[in-house]
Protein backbone atom coordinates (compact mmCIF):
# COMPACT_ATOMS: atom_id res chain seq x y z
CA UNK A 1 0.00 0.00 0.00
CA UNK A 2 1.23 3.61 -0.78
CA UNK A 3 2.62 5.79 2.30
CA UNK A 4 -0.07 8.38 0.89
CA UNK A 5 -3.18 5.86 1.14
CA UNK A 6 -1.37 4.71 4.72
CA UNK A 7 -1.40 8.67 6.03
CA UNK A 8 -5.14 8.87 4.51
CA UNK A 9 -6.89 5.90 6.36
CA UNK A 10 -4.81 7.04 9.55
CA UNK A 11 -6.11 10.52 9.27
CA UNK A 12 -9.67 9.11 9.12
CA UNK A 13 -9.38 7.20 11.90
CA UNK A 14 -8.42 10.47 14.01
CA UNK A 15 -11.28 12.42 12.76
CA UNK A 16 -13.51 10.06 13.64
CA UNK A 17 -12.08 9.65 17.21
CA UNK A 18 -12.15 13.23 17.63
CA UNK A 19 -15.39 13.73 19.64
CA UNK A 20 -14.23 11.49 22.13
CA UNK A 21 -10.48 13.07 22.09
CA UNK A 22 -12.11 16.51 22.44
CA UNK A 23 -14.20 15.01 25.43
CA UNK A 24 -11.51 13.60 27.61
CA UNK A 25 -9.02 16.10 27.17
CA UNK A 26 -11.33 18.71 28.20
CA UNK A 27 -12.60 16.72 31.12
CA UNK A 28 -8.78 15.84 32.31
CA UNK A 29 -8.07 19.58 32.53
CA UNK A 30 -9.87 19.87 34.94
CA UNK A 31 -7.46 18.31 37.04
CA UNK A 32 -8.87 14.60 37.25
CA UNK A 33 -6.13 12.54 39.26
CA UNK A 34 -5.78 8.66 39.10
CA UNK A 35 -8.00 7.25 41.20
CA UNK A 36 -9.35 4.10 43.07
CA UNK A 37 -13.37 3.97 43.67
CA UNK A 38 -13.82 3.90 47.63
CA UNK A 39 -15.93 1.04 48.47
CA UNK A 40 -19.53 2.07 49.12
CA UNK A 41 -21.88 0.54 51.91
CA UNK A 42 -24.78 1.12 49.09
CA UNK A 43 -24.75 1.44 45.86
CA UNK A 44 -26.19 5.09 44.91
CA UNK A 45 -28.29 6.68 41.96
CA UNK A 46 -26.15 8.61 39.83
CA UNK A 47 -26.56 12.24 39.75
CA UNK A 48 -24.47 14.14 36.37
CA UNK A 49 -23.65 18.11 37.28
CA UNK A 50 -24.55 19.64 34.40
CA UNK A 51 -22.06 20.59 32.03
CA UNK A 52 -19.07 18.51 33.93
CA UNK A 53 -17.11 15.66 31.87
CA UNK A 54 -16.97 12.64 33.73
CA UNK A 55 -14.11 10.49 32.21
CA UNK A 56 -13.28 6.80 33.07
CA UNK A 57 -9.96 5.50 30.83
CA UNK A 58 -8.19 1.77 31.95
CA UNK A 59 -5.32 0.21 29.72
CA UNK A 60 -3.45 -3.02 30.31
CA UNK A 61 -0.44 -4.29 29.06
CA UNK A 62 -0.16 -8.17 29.33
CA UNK A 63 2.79 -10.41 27.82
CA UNK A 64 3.95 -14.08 28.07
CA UNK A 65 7.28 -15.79 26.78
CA UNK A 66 8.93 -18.77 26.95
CA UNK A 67 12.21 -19.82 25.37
CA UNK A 68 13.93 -23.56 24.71
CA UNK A 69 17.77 -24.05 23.79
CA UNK A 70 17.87 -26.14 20.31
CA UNK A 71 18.88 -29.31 22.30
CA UNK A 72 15.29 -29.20 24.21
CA UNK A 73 14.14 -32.42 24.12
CA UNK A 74 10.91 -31.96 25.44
CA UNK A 75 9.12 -31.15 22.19
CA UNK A 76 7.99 -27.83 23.19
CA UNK A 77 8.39 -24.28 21.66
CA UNK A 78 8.88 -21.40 22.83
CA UNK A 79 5.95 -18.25 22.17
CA UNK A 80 6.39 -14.45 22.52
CA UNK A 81 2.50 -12.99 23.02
CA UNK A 82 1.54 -9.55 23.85
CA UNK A 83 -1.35 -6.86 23.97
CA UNK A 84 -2.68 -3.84 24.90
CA UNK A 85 -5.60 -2.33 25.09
CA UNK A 86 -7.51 1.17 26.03
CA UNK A 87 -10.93 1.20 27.33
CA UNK A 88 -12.35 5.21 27.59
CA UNK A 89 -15.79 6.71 28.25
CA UNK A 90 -16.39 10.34 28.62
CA UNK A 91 -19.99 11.27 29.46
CA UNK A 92 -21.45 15.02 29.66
CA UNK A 93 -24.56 16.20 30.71
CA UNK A 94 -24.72 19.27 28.15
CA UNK A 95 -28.22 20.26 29.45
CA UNK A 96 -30.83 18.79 31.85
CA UNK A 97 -32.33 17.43 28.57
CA UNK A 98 -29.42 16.18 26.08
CA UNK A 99 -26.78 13.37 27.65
CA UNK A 100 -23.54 12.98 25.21
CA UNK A 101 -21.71 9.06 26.01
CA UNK A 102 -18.30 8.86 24.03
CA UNK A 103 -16.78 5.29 24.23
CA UNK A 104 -13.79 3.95 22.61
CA UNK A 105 -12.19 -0.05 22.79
CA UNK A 106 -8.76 -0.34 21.04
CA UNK A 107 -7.10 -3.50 21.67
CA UNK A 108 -3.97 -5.01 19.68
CA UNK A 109 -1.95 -7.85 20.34
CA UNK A 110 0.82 -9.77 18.47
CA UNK A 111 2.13 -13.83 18.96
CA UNK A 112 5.26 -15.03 17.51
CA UNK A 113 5.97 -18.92 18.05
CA UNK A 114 9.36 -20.61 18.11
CA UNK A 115 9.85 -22.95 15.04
CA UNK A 116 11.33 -26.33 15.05
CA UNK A 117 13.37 -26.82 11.84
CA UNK A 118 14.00 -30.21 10.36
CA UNK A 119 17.58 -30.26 11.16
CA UNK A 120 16.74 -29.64 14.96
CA UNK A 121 17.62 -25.94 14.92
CA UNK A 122 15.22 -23.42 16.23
CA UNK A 123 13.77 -20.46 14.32
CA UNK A 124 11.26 -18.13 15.29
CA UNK A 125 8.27 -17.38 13.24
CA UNK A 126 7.03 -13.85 11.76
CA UNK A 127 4.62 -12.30 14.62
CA UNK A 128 0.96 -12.59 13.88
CA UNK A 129 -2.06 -10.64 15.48
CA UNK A 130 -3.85 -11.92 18.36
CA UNK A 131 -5.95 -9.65 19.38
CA UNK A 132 -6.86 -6.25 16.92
CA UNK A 133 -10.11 -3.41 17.51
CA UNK A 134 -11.02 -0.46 17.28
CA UNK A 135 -14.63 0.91 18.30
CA UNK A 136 -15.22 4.54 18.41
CA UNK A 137 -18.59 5.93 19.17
CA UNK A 138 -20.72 8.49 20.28
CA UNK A 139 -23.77 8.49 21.47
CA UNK A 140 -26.59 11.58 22.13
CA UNK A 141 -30.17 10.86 24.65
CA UNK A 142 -32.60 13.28 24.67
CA UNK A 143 -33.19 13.34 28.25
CA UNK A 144 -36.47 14.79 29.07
CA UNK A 145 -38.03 12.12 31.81
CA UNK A 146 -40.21 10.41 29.17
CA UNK A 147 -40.70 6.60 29.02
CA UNK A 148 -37.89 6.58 26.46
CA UNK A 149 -35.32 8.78 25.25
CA UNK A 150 -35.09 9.71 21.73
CA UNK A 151 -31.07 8.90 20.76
CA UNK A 152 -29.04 9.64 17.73
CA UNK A 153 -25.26 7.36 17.26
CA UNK A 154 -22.39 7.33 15.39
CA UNK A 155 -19.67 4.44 15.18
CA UNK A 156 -16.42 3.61 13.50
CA UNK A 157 -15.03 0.33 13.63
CA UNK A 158 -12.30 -0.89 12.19
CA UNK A 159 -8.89 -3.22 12.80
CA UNK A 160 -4.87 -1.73 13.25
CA UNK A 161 -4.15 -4.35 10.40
CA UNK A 162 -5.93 -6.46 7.97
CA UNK A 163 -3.84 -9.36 8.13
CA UNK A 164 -7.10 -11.87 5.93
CA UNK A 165 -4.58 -11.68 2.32
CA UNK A 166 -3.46 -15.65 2.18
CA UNK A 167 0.38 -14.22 0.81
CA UNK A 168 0.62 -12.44 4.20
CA UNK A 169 0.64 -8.79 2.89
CA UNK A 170 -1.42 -6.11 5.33
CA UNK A 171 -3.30 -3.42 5.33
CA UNK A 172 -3.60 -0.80 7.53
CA UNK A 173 -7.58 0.54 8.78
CA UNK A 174 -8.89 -1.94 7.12
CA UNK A 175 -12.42 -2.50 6.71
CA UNK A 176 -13.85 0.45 7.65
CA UNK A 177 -17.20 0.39 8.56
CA UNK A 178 -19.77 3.63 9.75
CA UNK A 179 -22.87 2.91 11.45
CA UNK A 180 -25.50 5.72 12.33
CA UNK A 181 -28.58 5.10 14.39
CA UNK A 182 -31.83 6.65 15.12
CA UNK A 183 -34.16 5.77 17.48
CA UNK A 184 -35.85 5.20 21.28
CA UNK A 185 -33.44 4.28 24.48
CA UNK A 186 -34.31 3.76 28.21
CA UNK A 187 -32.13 3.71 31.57
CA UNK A 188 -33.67 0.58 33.04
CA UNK A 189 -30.95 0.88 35.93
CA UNK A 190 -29.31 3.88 36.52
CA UNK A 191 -26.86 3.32 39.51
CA UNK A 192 -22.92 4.51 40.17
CA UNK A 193 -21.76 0.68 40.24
CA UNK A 194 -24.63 -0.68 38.48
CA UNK A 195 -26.25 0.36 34.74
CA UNK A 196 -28.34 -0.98 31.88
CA UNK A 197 -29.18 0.83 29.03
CA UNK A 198 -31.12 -0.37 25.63
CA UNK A 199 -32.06 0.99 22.69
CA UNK A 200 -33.98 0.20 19.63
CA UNK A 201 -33.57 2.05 16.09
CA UNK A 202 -32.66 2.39 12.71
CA UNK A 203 -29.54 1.90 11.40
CA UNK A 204 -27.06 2.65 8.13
CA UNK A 205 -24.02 1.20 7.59
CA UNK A 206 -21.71 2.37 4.98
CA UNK A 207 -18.85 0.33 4.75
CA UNK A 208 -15.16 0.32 2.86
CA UNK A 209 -12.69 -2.32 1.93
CA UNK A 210 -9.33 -2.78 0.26
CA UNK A 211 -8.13 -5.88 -1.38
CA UNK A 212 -4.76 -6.38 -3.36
CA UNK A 213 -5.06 -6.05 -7.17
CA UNK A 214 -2.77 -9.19 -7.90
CA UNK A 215 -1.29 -12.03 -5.88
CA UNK A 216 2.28 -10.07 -5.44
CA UNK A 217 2.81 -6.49 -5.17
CA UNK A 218 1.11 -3.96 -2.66
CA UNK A 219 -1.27 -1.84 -5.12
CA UNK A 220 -4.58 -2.37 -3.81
CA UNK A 221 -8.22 -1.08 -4.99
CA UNK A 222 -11.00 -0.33 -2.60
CA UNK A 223 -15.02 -1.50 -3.06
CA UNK A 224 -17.96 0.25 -0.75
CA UNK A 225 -20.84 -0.97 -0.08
CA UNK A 226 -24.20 0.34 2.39
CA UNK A 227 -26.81 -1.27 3.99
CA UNK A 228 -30.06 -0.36 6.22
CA UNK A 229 -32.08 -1.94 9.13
CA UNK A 230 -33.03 -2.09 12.32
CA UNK A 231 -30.86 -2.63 15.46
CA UNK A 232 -31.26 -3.34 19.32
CA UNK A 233 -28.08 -2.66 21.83
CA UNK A 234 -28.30 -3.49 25.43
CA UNK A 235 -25.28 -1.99 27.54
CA UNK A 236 -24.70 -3.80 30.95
CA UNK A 237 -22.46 -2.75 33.74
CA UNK A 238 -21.88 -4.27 37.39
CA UNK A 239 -18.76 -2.87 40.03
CA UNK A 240 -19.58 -5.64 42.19
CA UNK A 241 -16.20 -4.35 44.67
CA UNK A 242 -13.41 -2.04 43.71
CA UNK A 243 -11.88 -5.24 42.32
CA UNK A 244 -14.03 -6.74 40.40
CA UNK A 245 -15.89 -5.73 37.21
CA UNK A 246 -18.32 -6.73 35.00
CA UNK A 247 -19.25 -5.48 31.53
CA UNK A 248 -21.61 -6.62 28.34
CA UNK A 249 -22.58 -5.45 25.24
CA UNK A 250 -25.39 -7.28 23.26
CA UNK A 251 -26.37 -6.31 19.97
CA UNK A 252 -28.32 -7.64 17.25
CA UNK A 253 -28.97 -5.51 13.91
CA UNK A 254 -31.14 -6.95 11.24
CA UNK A 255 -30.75 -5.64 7.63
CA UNK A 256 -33.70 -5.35 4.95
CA UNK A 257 -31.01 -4.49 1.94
CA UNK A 258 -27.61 -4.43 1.01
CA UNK A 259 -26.84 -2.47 -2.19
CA UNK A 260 -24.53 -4.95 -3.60
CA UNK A 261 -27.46 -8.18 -3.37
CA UNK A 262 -28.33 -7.50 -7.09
CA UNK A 263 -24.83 -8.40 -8.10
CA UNK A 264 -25.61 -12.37 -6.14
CA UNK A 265 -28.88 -12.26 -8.05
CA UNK A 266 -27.74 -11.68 -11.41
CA UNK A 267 -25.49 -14.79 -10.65
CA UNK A 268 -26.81 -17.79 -12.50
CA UNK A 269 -27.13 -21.40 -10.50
CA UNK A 270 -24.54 -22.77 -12.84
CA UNK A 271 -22.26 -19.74 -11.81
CA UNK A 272 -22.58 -20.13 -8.26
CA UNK A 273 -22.03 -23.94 -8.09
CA UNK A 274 -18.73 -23.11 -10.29
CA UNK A 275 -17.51 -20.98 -7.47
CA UNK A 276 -18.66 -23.19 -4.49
CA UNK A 277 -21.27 -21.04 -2.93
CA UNK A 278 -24.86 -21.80 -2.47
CA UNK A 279 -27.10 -20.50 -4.45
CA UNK A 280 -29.25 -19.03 -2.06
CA UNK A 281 -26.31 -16.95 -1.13
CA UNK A 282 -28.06 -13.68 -1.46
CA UNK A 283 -30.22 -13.98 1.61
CA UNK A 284 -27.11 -14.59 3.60
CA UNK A 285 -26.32 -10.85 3.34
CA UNK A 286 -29.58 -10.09 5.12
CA UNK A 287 -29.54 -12.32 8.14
CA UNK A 288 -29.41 -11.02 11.47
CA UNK A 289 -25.98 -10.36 12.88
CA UNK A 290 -25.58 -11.07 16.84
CA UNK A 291 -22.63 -9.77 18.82
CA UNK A 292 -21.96 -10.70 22.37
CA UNK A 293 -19.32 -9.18 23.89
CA UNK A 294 -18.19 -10.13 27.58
CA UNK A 295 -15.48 -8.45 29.81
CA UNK A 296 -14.84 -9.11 33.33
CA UNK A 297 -11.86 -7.48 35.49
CA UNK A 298 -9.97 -8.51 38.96
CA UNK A 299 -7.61 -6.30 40.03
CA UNK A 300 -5.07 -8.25 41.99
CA UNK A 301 -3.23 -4.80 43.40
CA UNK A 302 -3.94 -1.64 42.29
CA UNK A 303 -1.64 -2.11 39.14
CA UNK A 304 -2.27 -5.70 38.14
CA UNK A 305 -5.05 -7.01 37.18
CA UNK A 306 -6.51 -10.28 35.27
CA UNK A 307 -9.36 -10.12 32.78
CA UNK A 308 -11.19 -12.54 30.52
CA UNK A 309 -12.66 -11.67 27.04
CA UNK A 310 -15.58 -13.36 25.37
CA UNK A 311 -17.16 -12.64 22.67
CA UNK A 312 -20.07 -14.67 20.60
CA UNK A 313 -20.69 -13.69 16.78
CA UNK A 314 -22.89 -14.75 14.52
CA UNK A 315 -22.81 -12.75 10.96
CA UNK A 316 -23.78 -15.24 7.77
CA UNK A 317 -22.10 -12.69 5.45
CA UNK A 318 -19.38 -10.44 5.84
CA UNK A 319 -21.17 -6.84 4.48
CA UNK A 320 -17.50 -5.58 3.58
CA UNK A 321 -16.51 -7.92 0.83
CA UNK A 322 -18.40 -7.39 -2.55
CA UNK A 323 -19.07 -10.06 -5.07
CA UNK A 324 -17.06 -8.89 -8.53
CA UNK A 325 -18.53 -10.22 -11.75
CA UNK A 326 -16.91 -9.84 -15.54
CA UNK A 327 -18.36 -9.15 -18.56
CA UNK A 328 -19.05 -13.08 -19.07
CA UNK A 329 -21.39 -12.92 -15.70
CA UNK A 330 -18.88 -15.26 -14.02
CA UNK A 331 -17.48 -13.97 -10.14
CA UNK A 332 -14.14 -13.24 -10.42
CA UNK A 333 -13.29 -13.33 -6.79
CA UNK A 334 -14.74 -16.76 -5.49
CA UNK A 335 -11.99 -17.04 -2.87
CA UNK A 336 -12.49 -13.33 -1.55
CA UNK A 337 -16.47 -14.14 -1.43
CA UNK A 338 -16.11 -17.61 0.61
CA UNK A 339 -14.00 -16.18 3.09
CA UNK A 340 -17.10 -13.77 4.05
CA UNK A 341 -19.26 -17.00 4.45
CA UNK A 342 -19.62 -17.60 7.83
CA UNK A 343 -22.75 -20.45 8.55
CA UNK A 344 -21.93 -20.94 11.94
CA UNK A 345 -21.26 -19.17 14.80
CA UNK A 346 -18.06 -17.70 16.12
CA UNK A 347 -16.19 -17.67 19.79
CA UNK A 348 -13.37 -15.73 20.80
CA UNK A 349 -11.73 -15.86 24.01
CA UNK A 350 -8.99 -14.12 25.70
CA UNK A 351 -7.67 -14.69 29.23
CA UNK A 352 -4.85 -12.06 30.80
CA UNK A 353 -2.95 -11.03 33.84
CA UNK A 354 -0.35 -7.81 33.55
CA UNK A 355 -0.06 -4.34 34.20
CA UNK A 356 -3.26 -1.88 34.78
CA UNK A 357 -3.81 1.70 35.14
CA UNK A 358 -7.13 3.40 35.92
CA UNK A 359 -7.82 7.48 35.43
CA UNK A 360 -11.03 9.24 36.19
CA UNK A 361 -13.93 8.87 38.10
């Protein structure tokens, strides 16, 4: 990929961050100090002073390694695994009637294993991601005291580095995806160690992704796509002690159309058993998509801590990857279009213990 096309994608991730950037470093002027919660004898309701930033950031650094000398006879290898991650919300009550939520995930994390070559030397492998996200959004609740709150979203997701090309070539930001919602919310639990919030609304998704043009070489071209539906988002968090925390993120987002469906239907039967995919591929790309997410923390000491990831996913079709057909009506990127096939569902677990710091309130 040009350095040009590198700096561009980079610059778009800023902007998009930006509302939350502008948030906390406003809010950390004001002289917010790292801080441990007391523990509380009762949990209490949470009351936001108008026009005050209350800002929350955690990162973690964990790492594990192990090393063997090349007359080991044990048969094991040696690993190198790391990864980092920032966790941020900055909330502001701009008036007694409109709440502003910024959140932001970014996680990255690298293993490199310890090869054992046929003569009985060791080698150690090219470093491959672990662990890669970024998840940007902002989120405004018309807070009036009615049943429900009207709400208005925008996210940006994407990864560090798109490391899906099978000749092991990367790419930076990459997909991108933008999701804005409209729609109802409500505060079922409202508590300073204990909150659930859902919301139901429309959604739009416009998405971008870059693939490589040939099988060597770095030029790449980039295909967009949009869709539209309806989506439902239940936030959960529990402080159960100053050690121990629990959060969750459900969401499930249904879509009616995705502009790039045509290009499956124009597909003839023959055509799709050619390439391997079924040929009621086209309705895969509006099945309901179900995200789980699951993160619970134990602080050991005030710096350490140990927390387990889990996330469940279910997505039939991967949104970001477009079907390309020639002249001839034949798909010219079968391989591309499988690898966005996804019948069953997916799990993905992460368990670590290293390094912790906590700023806000």
């Amino acid at each position: 990929m040009e350095e040009t096309e590198v700096k561009t994608r980079f610059r778009t991730v800023m902007m998009t961050s930006l509302m939350l950037a502008t948030g906390a470093a406003q809010a950390f002027a004001q002289g917010i100090a790292p801080a441990v919660p007391a523990e509380k004898e009762k949990d209490q309701k949470r009351v936001l002073e108008v026009g005050k930033w209350y800002p929350l950031l955690e990162s973690g650094l964990n790492l594990t390694q192990s090393a063997y000398s090349e007359n080991w006879k044990g048969g094991d290898t040696g690993s190198i695994s790391w990864s980092a991650y920032i966790n941020a919300t900055a909330e502001r009550q701009i008036s007694p009637s409109l709440n502003w939520l910024n959140t932001m995930h970014l996680k990255y994390g690298q293993t490199r294993d310890q090869n054992v070559n046929p003569d009985g030397s060791r080698s150690w492998g090219r470093s491959e991601p672990s662990t890669d996200q970024v998840d940007v959004e902002a989120l405004f609740r018309l807070t009036r005291g009615w049943a429900v709150d009207p709400y208005f979203s925008a996210r940006f997701e994407t990864l560090f580095q798109d490391v899906s090309d099978p000749f092991g070539r990367k790419i930076w930001f990459n997909p991108m995806t933008f999701k804005e919602s409209a729609g109802v919310a409500r505060k079922f639990i409202d508590m300073e160690n204990h909150q659930l919030l859902g919301r139901f609304g429309v959604t739009a998704r416009e998405m971008q992704r870059s693939f490589f043009i040939a099988t060597t070489g770095d030029e790449t071209t980039s295909q967009s796509s949009w869709d539209s539906g309806t989506e439902l988002v239940i936030d959960y968090m529990r402080v159960f002690n100053p050690q121990l925390t629990y959060t969750t993120r459900f969401s499930a987002y249904k879509p009616f159309h995705w502009s790039k469906t045509d290009v499956f239907d124009a597909l003839s039967p023959d055509s799709l058993d050619a390439a391997g995919l079924d040929r009621n591929i086209a309705d895969y790309t509006t099945s309901s998509d179900i995200d789980w997410q699951n993160t619970i923390s134990a602080k050991v000491t005030k710096v350490i801590a140990v927390q387990l990831y889990v996330e469940f996913l279910y997505d039939q079709y991967d949104n970001t990857i477009v079907p390309v057909v020639d002249d001839s009506g034949s798909l010219t990127n079968p391989e591309v279009v499988n690898f966005a096939v996804r019948k069953k569902g997916q799990y993905k677990q992460t368990l670590g213990i290293g390094l912790v710091w906590t700023f806000g309130s």
